[in-house]
N, C-alpha and C. Protein backbone atom coordinates (compact mmCIF):
# COMPACT_ATOMS: atom_id res chain seq x y z
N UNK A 1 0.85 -1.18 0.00
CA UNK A 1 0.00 0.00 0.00
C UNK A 1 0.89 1.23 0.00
N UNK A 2 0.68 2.40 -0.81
CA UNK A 2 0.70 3.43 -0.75
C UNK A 2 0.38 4.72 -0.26
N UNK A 3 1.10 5.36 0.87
CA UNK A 3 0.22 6.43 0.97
C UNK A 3 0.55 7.58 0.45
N UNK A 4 -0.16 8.65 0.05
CA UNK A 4 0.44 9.62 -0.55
C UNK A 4 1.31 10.71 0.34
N UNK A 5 1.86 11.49 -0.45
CA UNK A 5 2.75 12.93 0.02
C UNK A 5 1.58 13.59 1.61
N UNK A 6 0.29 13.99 1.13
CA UNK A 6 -0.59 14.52 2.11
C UNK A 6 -0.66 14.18 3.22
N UNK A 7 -0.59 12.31 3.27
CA UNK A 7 -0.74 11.94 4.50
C UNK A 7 0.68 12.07 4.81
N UNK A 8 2.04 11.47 4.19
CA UNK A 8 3.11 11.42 5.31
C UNK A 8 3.27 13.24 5.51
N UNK A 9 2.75 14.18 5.27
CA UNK A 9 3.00 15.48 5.68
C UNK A 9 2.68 15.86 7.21
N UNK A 10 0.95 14.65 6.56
CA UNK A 10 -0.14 15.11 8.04
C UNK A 10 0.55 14.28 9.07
N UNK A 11 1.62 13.46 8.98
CA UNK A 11 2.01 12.60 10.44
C UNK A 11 2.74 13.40 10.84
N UNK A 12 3.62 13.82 9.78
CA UNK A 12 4.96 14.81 10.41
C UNK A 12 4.50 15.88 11.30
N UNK A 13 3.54 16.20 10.54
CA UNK A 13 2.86 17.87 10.98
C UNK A 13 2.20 17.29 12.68
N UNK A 14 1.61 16.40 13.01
CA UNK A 14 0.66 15.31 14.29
C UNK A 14 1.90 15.29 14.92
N UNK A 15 3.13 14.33 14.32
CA UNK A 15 4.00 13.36 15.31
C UNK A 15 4.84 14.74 16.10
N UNK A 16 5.14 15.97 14.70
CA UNK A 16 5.96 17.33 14.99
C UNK A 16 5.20 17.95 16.39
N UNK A 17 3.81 17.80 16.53
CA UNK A 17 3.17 18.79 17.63
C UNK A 17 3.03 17.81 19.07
N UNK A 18 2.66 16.76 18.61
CA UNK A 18 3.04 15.37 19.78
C UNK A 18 4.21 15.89 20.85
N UNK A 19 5.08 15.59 19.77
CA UNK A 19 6.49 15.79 20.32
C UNK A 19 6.93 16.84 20.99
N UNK A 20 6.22 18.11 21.08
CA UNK A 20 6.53 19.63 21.40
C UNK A 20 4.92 20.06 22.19
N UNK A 21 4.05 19.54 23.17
CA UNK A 21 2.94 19.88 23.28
C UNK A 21 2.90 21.15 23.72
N UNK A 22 4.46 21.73 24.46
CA UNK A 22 4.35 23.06 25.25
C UNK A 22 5.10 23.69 24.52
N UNK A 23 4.98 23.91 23.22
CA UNK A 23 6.21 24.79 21.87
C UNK A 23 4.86 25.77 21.40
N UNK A 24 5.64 26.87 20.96
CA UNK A 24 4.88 27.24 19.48
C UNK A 24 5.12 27.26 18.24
N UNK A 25 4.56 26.25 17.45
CA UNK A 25 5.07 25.77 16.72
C UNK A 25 4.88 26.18 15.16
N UNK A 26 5.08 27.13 14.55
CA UNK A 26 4.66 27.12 13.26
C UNK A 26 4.83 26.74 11.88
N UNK A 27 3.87 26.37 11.13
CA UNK A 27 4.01 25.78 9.40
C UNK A 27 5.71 25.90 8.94
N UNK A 28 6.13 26.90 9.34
CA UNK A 28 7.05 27.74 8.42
C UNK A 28 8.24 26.63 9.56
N UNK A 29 8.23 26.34 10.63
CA UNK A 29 9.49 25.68 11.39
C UNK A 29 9.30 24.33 10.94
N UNK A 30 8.42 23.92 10.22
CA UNK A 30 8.35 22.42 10.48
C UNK A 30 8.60 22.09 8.77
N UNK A 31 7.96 23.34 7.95
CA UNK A 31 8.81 23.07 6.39
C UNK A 31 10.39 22.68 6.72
N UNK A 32 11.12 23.97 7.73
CA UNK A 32 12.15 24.46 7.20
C UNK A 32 12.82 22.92 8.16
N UNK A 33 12.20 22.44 9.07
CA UNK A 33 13.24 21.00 9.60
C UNK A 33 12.90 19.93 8.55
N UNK A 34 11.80 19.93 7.67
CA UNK A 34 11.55 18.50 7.04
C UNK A 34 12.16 19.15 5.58
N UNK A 35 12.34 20.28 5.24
CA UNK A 35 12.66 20.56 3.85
C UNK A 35 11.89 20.10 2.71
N UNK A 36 10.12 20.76 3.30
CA UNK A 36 9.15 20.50 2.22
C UNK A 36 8.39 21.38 2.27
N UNK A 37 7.53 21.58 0.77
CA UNK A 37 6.92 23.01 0.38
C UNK A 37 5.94 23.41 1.38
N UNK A 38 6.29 24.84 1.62
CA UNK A 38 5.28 25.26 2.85
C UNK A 38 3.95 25.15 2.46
N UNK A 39 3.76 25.51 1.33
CA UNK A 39 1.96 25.87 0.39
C UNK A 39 1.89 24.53 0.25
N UNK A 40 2.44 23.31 0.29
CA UNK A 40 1.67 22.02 0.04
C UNK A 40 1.19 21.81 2.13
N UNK A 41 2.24 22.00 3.17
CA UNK A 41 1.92 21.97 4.15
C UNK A 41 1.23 22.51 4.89
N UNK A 42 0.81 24.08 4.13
CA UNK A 42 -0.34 24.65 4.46
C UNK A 42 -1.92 24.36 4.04
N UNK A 43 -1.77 23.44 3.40
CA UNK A 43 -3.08 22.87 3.11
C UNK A 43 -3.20 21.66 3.87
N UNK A 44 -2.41 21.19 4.10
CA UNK A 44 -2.43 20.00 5.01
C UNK A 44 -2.79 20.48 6.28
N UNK A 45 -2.49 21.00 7.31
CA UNK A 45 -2.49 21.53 8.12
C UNK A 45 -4.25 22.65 8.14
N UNK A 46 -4.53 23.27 6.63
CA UNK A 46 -5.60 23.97 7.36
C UNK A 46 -7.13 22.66 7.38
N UNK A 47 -6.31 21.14 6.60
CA UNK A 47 -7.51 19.91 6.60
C UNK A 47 -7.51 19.37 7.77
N UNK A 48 -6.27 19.27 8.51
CA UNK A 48 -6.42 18.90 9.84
C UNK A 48 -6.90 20.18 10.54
N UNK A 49 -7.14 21.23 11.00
CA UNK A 49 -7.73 22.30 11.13
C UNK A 49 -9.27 22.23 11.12
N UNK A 50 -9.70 21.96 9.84
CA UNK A 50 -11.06 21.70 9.60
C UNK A 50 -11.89 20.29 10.02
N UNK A 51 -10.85 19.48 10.50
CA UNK A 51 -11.45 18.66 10.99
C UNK A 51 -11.24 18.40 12.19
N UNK A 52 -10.84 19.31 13.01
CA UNK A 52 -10.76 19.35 14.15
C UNK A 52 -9.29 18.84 15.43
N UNK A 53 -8.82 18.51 14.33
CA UNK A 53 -7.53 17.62 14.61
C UNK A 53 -6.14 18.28 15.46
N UNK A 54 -6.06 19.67 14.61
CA UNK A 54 -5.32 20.84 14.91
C UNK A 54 -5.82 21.93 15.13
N UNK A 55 -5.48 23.20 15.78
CA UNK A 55 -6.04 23.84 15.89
C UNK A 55 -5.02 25.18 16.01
N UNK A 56 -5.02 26.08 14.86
CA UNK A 56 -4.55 26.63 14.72
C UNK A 56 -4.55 28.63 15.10
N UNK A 57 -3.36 29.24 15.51
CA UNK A 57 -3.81 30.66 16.09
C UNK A 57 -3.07 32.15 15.36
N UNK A 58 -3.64 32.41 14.42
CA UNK A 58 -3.15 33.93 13.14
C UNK A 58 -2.54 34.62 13.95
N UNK A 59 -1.62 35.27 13.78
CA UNK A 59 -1.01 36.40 14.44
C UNK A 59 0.72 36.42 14.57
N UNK A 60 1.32 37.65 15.11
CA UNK A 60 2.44 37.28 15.36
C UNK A 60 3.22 36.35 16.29
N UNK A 61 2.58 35.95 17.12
CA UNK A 61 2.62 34.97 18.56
C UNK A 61 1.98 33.37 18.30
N UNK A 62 1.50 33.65 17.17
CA UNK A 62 0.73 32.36 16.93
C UNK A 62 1.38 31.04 16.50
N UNK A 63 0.87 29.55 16.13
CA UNK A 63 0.99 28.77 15.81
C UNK A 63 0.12 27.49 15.48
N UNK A 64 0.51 26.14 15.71
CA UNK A 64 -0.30 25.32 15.96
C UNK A 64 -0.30 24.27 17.14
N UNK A 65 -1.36 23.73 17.38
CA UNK A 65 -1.08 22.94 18.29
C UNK A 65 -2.04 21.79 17.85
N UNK A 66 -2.25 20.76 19.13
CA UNK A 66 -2.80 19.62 18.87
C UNK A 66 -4.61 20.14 19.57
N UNK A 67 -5.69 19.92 18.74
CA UNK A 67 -6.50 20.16 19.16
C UNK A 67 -7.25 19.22 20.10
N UNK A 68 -6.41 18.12 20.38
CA UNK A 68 -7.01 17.20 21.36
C UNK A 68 -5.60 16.26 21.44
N UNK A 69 -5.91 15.09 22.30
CA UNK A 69 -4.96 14.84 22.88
C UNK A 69 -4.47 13.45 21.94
N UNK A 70 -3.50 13.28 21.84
CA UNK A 70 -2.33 12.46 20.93
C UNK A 70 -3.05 11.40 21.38
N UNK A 71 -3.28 10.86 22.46
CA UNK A 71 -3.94 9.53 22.73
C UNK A 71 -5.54 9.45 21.75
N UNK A 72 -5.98 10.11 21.66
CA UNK A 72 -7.44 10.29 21.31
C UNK A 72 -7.44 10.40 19.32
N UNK A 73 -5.93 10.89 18.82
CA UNK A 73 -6.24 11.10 17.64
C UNK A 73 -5.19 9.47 17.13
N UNK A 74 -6.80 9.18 16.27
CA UNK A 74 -6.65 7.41 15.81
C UNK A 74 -5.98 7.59 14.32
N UNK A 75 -4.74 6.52 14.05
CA UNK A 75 -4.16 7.02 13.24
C UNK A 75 -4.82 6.00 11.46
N UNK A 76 -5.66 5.18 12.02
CA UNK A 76 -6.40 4.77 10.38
C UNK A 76 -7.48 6.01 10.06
N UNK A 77 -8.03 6.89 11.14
CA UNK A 77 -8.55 7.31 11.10
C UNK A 77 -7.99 8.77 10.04
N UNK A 78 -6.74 9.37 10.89
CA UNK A 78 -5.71 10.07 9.86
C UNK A 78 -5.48 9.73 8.65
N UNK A 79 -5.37 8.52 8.30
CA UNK A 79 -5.21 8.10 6.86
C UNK A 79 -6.37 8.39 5.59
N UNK A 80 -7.07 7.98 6.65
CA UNK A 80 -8.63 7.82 5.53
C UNK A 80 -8.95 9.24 5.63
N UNK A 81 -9.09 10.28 6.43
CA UNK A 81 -9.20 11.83 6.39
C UNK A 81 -8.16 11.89 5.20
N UNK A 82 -6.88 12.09 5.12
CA UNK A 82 -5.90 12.78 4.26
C UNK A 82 -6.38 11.86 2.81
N UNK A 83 -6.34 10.44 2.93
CA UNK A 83 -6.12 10.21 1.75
C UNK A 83 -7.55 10.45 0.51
N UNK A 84 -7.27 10.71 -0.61
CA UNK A 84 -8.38 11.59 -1.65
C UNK A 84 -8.51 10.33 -2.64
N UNK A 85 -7.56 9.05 -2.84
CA UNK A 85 -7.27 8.23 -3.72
C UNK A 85 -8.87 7.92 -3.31
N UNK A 86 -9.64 6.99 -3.95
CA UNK A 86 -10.71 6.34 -3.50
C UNK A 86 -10.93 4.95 -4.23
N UNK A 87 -9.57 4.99 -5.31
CA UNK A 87 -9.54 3.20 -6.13
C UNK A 87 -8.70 2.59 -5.09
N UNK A 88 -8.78 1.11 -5.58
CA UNK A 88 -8.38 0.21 -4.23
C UNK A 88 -7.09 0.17 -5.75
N UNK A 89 -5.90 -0.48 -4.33
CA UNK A 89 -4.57 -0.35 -4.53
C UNK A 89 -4.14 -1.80 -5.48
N UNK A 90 -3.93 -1.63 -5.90
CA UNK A 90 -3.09 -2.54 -7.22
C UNK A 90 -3.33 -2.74 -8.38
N UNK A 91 -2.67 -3.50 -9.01
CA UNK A 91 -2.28 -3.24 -10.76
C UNK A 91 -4.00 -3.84 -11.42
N UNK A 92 -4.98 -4.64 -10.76
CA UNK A 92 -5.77 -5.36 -11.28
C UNK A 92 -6.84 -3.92 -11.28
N UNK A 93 -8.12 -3.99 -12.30
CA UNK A 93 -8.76 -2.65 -12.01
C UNK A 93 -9.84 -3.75 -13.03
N UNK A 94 -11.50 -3.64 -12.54
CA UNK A 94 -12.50 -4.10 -13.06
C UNK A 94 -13.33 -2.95 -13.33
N UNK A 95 -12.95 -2.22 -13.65
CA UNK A 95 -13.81 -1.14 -13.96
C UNK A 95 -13.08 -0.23 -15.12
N UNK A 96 -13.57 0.80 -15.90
CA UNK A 96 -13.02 1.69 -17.07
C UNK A 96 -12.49 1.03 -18.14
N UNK A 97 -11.25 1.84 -18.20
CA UNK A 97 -10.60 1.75 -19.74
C UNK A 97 -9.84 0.65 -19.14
N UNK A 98 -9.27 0.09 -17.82
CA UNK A 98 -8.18 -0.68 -17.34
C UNK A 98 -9.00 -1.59 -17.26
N UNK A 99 -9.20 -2.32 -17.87
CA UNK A 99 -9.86 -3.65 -17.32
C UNK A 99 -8.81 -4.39 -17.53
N UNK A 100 -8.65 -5.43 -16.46
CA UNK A 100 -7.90 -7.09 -16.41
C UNK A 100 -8.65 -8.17 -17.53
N UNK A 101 -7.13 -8.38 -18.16
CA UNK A 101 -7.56 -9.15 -19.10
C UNK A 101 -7.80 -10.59 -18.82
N UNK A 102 -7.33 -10.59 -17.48
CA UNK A 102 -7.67 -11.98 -16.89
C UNK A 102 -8.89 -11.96 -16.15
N UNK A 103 -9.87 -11.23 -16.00
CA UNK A 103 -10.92 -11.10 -15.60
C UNK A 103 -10.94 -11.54 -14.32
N UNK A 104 -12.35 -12.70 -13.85
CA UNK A 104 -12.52 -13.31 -12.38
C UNK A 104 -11.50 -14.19 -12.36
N UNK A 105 -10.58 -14.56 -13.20
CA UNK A 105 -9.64 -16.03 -13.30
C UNK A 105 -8.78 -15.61 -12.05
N UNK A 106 -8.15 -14.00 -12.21
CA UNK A 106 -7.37 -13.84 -11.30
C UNK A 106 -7.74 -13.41 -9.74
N UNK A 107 -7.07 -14.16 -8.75
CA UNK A 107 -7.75 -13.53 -7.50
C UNK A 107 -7.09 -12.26 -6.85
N UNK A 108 -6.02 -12.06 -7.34
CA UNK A 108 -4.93 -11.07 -6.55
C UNK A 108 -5.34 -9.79 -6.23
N UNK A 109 -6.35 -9.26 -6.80
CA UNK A 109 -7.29 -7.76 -6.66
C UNK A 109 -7.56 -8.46 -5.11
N UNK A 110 -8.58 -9.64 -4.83
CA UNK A 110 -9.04 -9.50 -3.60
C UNK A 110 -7.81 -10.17 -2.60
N UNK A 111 -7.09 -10.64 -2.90
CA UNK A 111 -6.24 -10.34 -2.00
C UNK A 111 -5.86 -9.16 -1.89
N UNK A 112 -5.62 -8.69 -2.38
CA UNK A 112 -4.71 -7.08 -2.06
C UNK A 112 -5.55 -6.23 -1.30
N UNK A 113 -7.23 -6.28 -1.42
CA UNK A 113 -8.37 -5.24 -0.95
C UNK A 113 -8.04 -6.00 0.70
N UNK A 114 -8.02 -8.15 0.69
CA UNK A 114 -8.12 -7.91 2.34
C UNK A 114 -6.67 -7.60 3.02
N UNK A 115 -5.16 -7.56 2.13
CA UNK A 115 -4.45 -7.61 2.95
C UNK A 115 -4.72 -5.36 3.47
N UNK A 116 -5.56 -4.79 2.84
CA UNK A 116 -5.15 -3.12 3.13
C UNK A 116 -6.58 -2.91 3.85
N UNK A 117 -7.39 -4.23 4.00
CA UNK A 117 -8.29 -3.91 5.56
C UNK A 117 -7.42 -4.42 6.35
N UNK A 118 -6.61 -5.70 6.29
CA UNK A 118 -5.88 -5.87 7.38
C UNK A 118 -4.86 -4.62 8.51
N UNK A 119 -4.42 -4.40 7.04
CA UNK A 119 -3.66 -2.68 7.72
C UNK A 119 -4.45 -1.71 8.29
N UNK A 120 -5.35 -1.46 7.35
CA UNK A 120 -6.42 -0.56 7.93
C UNK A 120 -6.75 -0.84 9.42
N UNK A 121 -7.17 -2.17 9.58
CA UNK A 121 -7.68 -3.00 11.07
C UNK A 121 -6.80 -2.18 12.19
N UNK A 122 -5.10 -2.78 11.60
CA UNK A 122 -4.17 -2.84 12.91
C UNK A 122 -4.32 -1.13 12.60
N UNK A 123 -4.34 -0.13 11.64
CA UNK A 123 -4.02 1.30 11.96
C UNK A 123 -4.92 1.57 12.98
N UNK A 124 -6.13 1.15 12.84
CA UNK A 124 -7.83 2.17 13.71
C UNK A 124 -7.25 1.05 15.18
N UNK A 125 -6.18 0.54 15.83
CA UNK A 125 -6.12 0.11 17.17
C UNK A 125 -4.94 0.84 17.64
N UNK A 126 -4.71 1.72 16.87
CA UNK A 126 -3.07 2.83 16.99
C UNK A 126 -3.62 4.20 17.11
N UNK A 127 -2.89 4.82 18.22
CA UNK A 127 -3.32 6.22 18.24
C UNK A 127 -1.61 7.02 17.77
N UNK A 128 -2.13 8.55 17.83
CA UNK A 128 -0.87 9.35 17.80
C UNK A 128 0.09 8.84 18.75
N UNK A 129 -0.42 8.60 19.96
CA UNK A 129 0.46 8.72 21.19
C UNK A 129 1.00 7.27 20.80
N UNK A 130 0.88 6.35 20.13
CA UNK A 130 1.85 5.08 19.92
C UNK A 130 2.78 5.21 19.00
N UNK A 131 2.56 5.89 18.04
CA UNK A 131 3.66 6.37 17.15
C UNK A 131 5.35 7.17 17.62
N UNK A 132 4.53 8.08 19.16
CA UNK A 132 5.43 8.59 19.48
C UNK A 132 6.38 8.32 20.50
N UNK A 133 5.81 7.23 21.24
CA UNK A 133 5.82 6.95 22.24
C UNK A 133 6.72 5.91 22.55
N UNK A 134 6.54 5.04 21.47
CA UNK A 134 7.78 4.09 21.12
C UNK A 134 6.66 2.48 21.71
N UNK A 135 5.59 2.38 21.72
CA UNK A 135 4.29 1.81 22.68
C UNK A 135 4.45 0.65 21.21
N UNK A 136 4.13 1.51 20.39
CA UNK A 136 3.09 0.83 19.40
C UNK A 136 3.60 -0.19 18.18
């Protein structure tokens, strides 16, 4: 499985505020330690924002923080927020212009759909705070 650029931004941006709960922390410090585009991390950051995840404060004094507590934010849950893909992951595709020329013969599509509930499973029993924590 794949996840995209958005989500490993949104962990950095989670695991970055985890790690610092009493910092102020802003977009612009956490480009300049990971050495990635601020305008792609500012959209990341205003989706965790909008969903309640982060919670962010305008001004000269301002920053971000964690809008609830690292234990409480579930990390399949993070995935499926960030990620926008909505086709299931691998080379087999029963639908459009990609159709498998091996049709039902091949089973490897449904393997692949249960091994990324399997992941999915073990992500939604993981919070922030196991990632950081060294727990999980």
């Amino acid at each position: 499985m794949r996840l995209s650029l958005r989500t490993d931004y949104a962990f950095r941006v989670l695991i970055h505020l985890a790690c610092n709960p009493d910092s102020r922390v802003t977009v612009r410090n956490i480009t300049e330690l990971h050495g990635i585009s601020h305008n792609h991390l500012v959209k990341v950051v205003q989706h965790l924002c909008h969903a309640g995840i982060v919670q962010g404060t305008r001004g000269r004094t301002g920053g971000i923080r964690l809008a609830v507590s690292a234990r409480n934010i579930n990390v399949g849950h993070i995935m499926r927020l960030m990620e926008t893909e909505k086709e299931s992951p691998g080379a087999c595709h029963s639908s459009g212009n990609n159709q498998c020329i091996l049709g039902n013969a091949c089973q490897s599509r449904h393997l692949i759909v249960q091994a990324v509930d399997a992941f999915m499973a073990f992500s939604d029993g993981m919070s922030l705070l196991d990632l950081t924590s060294g727990s999980g």
